[in-house]
Every structure is written in structure tokens, then in C-alpha cells.
C-alpha atoms as a PDB file:
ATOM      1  CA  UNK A   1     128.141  88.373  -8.515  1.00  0.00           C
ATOM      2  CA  UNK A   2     129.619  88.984 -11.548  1.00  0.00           C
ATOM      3  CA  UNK A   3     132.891  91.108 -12.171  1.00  0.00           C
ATOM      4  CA  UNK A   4     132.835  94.837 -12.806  1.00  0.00           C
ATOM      5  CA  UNK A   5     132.337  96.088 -16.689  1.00  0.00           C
ATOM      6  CA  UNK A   6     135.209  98.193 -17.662  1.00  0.00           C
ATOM      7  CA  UNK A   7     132.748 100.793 -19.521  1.00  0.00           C
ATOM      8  CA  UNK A   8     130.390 103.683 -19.041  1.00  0.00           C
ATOM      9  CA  UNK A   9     127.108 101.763 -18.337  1.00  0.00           C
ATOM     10  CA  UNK A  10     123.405 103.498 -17.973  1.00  0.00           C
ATOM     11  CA  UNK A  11     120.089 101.614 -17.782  1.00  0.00           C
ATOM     12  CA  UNK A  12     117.154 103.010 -19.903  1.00  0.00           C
ATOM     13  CA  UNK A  13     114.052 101.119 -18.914  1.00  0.00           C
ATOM     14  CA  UNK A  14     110.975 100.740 -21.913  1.00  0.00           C
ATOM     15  CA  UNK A  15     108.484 101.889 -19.574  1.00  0.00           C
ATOM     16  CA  UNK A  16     106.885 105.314 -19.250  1.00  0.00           C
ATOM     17  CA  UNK A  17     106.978 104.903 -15.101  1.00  0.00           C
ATOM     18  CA  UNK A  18     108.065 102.556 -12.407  1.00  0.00           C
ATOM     19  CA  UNK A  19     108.730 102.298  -8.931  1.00  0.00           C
ATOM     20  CA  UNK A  20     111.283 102.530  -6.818  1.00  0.00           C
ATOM     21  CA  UNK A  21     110.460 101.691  -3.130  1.00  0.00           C
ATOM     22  CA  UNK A  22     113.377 102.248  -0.304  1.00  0.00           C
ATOM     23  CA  UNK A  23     111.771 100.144   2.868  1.00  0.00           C
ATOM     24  CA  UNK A  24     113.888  99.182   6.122  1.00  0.00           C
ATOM     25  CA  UNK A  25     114.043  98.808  10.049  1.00  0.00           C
ATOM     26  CA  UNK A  26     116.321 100.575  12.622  1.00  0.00           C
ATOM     27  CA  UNK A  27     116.607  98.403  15.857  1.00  0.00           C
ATOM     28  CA  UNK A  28     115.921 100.921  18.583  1.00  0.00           C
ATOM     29  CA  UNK A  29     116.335  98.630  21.767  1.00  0.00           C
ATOM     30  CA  UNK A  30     119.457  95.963  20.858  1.00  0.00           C
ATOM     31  CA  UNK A  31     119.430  94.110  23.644  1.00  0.00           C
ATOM     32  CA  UNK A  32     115.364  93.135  22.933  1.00  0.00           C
ATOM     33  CA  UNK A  33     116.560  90.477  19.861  1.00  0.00           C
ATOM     34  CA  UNK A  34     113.053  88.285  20.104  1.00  0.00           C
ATOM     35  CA  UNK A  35     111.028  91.425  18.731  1.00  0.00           C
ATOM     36  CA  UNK A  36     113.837  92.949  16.086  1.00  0.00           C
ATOM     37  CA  UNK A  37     115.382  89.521  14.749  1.00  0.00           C
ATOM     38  CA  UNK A  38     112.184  88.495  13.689  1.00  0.00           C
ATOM     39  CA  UNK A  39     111.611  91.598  11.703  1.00  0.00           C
ATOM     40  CA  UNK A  40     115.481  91.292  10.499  1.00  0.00           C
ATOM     41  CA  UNK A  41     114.275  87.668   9.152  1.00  0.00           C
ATOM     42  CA  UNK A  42     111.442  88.521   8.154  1.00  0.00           C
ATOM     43  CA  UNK A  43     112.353  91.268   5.059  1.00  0.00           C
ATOM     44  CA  UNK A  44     114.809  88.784   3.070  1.00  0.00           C
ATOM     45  CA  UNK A  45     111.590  86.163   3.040  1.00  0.00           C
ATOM     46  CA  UNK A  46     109.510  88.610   0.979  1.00  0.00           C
ATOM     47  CA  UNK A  47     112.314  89.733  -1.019  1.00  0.00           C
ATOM     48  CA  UNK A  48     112.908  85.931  -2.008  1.00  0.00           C
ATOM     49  CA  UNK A  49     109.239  85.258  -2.255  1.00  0.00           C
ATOM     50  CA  UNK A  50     109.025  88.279  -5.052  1.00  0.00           C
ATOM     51  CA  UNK A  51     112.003  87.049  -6.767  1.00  0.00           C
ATOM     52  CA  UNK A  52     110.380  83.506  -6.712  1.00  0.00           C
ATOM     53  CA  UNK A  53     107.481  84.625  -8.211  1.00  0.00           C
ATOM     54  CA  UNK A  54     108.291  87.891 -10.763  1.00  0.00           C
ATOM     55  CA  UNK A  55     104.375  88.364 -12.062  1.00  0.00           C
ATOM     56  CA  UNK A  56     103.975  90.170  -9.059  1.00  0.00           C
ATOM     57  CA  UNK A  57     106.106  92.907  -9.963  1.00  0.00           C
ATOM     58  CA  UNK A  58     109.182  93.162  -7.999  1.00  0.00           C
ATOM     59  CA  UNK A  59     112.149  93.504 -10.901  1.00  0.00           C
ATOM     60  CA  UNK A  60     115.119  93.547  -8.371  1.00  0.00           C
ATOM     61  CA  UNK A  61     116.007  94.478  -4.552  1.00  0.00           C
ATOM     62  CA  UNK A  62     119.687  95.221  -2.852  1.00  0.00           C
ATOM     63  CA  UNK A  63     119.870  95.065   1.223  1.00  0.00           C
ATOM     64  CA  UNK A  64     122.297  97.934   2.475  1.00  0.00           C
ATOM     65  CA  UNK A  65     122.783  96.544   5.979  1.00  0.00           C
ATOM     66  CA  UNK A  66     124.139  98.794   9.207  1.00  0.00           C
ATOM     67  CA  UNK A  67     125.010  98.446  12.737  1.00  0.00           C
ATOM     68  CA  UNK A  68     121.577  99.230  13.726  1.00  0.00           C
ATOM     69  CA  UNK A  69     119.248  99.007  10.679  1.00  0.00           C
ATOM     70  CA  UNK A  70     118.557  97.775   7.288  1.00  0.00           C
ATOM     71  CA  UNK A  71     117.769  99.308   3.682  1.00  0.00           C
ATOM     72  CA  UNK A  72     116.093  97.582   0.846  1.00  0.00           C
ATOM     73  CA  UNK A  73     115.898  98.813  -2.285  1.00  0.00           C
ATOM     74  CA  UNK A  74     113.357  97.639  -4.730  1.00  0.00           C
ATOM     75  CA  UNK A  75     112.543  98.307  -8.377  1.00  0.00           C
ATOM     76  CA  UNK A  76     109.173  97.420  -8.947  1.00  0.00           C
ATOM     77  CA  UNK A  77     107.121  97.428 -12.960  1.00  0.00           C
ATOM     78  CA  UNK A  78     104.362  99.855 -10.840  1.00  0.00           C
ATOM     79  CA  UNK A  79     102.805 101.074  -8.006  1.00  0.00           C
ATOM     80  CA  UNK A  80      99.845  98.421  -8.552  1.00  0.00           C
ATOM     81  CA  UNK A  81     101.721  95.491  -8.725  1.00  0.00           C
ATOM     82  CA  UNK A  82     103.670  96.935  -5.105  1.00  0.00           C
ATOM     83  CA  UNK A  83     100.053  97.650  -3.595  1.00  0.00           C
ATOM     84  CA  UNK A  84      98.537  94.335  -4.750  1.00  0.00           C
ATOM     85  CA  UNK A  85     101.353  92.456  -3.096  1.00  0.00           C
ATOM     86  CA  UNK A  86     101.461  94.634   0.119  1.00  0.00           C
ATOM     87  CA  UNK A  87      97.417  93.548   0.706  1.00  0.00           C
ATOM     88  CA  UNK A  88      97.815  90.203  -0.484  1.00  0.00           C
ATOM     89  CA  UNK A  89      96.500  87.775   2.406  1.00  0.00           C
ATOM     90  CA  UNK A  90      98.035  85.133   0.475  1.00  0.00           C
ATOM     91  CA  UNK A  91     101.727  86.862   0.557  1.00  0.00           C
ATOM     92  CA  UNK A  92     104.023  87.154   3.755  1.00  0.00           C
ATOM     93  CA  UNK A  93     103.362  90.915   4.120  1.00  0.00           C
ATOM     94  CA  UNK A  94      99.985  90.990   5.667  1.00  0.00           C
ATOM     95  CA  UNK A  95     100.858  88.124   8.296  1.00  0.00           C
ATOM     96  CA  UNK A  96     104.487  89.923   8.706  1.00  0.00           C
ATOM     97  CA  UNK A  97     102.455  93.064   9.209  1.00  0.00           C
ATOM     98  CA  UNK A  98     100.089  91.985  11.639  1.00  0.00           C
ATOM     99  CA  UNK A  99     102.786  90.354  13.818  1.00  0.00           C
ATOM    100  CA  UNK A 100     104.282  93.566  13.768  1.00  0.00           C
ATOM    101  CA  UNK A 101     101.181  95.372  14.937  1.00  0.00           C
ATOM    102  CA  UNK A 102     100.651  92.782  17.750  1.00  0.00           C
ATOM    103  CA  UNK A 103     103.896  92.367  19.171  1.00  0.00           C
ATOM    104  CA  UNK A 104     105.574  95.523  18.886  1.00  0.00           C
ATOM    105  CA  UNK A 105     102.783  97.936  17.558  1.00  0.00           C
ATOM    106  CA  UNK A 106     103.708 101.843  19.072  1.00  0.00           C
ATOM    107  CA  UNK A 107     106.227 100.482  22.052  1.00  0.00           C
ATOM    108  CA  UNK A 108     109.491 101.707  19.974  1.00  0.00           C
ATOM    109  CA  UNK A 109     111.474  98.714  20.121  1.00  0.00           C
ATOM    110  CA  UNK A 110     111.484  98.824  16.333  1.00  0.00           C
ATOM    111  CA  UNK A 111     111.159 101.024  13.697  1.00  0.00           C
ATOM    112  CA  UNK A 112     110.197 100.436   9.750  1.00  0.00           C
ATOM    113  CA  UNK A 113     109.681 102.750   7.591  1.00  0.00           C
ATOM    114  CA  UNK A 114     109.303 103.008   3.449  1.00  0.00           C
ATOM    115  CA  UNK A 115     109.505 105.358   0.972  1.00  0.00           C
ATOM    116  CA  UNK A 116     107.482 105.179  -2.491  1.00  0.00           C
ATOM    117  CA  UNK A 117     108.744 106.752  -5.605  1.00  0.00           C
ATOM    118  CA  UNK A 118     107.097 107.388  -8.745  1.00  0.00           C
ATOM    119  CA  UNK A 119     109.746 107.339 -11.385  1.00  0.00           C
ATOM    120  CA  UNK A 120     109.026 108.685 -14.880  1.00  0.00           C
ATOM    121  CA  UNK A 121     110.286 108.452 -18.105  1.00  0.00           C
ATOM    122  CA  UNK A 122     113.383 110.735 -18.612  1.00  0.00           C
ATOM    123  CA  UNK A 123     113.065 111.882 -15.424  1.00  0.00           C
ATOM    124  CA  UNK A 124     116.196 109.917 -14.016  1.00  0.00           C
ATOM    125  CA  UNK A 125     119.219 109.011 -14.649  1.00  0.00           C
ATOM    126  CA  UNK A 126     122.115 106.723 -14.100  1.00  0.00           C
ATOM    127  CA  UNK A 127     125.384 105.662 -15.159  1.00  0.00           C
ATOM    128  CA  UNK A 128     127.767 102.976 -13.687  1.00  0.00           C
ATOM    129  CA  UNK A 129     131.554 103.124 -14.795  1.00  0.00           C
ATOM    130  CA  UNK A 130     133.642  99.739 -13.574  1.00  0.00           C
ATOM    131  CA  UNK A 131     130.876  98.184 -11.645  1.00  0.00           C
ATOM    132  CA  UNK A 132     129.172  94.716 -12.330  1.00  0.00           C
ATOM    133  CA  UNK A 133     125.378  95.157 -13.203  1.00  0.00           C
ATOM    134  CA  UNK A 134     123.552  97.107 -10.292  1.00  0.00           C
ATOM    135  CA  UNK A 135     120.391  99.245  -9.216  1.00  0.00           C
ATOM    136  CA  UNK A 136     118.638  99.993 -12.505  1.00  0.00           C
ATOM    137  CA  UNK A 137     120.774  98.188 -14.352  1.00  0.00           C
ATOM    138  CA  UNK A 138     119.678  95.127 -12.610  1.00  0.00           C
ATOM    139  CA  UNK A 139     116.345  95.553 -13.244  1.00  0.00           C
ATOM    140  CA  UNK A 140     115.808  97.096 -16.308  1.00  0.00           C
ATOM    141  CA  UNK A 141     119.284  95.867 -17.998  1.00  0.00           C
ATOM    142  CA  UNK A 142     121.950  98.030 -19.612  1.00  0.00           C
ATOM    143  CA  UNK A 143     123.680  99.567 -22.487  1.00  0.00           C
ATOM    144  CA  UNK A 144     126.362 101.326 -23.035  1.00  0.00           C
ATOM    145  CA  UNK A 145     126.521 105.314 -22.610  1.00  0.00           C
ATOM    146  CA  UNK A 146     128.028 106.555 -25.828  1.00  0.00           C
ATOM    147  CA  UNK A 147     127.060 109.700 -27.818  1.00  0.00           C
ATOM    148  CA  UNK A 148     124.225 111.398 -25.998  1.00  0.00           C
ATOM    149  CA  UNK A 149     124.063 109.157 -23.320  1.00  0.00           C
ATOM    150  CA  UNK A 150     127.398 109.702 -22.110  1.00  0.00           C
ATOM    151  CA  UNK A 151     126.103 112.661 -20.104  1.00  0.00           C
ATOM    152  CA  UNK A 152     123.435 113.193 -17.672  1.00  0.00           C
ATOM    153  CA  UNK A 153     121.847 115.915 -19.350  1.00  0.00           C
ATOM    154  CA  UNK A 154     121.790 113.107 -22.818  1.00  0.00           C
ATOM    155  CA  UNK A 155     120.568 110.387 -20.603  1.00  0.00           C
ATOM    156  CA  UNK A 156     117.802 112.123 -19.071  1.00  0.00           C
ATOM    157  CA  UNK A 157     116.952 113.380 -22.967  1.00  0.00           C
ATOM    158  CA  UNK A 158     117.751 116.636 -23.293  1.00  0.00           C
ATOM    159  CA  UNK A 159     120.646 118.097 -25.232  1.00  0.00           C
ATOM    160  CA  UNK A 160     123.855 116.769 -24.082  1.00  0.00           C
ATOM    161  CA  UNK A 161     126.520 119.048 -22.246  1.00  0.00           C
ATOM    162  CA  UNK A 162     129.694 119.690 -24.101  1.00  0.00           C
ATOM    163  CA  UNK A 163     132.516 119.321 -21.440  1.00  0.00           C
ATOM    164  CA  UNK A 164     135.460 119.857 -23.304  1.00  0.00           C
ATOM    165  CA  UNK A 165     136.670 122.876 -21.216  1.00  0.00           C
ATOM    166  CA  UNK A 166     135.980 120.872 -18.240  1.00  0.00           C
ATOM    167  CA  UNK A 167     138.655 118.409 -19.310  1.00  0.00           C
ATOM    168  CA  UNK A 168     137.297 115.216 -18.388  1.00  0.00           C
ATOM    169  CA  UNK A 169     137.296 113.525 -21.351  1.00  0.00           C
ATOM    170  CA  UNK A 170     136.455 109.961 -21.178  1.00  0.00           C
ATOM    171  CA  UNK A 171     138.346 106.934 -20.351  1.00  0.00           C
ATOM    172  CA  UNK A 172     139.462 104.306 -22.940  1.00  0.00           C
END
């Protein structure tokens, strides 16, 4: 990983929409490893598989690990390219999936879950101040937030806020 950039960062991608997908697993019954640590192996596979192979879509993922569960983030180019893979007989989804139908299907031993998010064009927003490349950044690249983009309201194209009675003028 590389060290943090000592400036105000933001990430504009050149697309009018993309997708960011939040998918994960919360290990309801611990002491039952042989049907969640095959699920826990099982994510980082695809995630390197995508990586391995970017024409399918997948820009960039992060795992947020806990005591009991996992969170992937994933910036995908669009929801077709995220579909196409998820059906793909050919991919380690559908024979992922199907294991997880057969062996732990409705008995609760393990949850998964995602979440699918349509992201338009200025309708987000980021900015990363002494961190290495992350998130969107990651995916889409970045620039630095000067003039307009040095506030939300800039980076998400509107007018930018004047904040000089709030006092927090930036950092040099």
C-alpha cells in the first residue's frame, strides 16, 4: 500500500453512472466453521478472479473484516457488467451460489447479503485528506480538490460554499 498523500484528494470518475455494490456474510453459528469458512474463502476468490480479469467490470474492491462478518466493497463500470458476472456459469459465483443453496440454503448458519447502488454523475462525492489512494479514488483515480472542488457542494457541481466565517480554512 502506498503512503498517505499530504493533500485534499477527490475522485471524479468520466462516466455518467456506475456501481457501487456493498456484499458480505455475518457468521451466525461460530462454532459450525465447515459451512461459514467456506463462504469466508470463498468471497476473496471472486474478488481476485475480477481483478484477474478487469473486462468484466469490477474497477476495485476493499474487505472491511469483523468479529463475526465481512464487508466488500466494490466499484463496478455498470450494473451489466455486475449482472453478467453474477450469472456467469463460467465464473465462481454461480457454483459458489449453488453450494450455498445446497449446504446451508434457509438453516441460518450463515447470512449474505448485498446491496446495489446506482451512482450518477454529480450525484456523489468524495474527498480524502492524508490518506493513500482509496474507495473511488482507487477505481476511478484522483485529482486534487482545489477551487470548486475543495467543497462538497463544488464537487458534487453546484456552486461552491464560501466558509470563511466557519473558519476552517485549509491546510498547507
Amino acid at each position: 500500500m502506498s503512503g498517505p498523500v499530504h493533500k485534499y484528494m477527490t475522485s471524479l470518475p468520466d462516466t455518467e453512472d456506475f456501481i457501487v455494490f456493498l456484499t458480505g456474510m455475518r457468521i451466525n453459528r461460530p462454532w459450525k466453521f465447515w459451512k461459514w469458512l467456506p463462504v469466508f474463502i470463498y468471497m476473496p476468490r471472486m474478488c481476485r478472479e475480477l481483478m484477474r480479469r478487469p473486462e468484466l467490470g469490477m474497477l476495485h474492491y476493499r474487505y472491511h473484516p469483523g468479529i463475526r462478518s465481512m464487508l466488500v466493497v466494490q466499484y463496478w463500470r455498470s450494473y451489466e457488467d455486475l449482472h453478467r458476472y453474477a450469472t456467469d456459469k463460467k465464473s465462481l459465483h454461480v457454483p459458489g451460489w449453488r453450494w450455498m443453496n445446497k449446504h446451508i440454503g434457509l438453516n441460518g448458519d450463515v447470512g449474505t447479503w448485498h446491496e446495489t447502488y446506482v451512482i450518477r454523475k454529480n450525484s456523489h462525492e468524495c474527498l480524502y485528506v492524508n490518506m493513500p489512494e482509496h474507495g473511488l479514488a482507487k477505481a476511478f483515480g484522483a485529482q486534487e480538490a482545489t477551487g470548486n472542488l475543495r467543497t462538497g457542494k463544488g464537487r458534487m457541481g453546484k456552486e461552491a460554499d464560501d466558509w470563511t466565517d466557519l473558519k476552517v480554512e485549509a491546510a498547507e
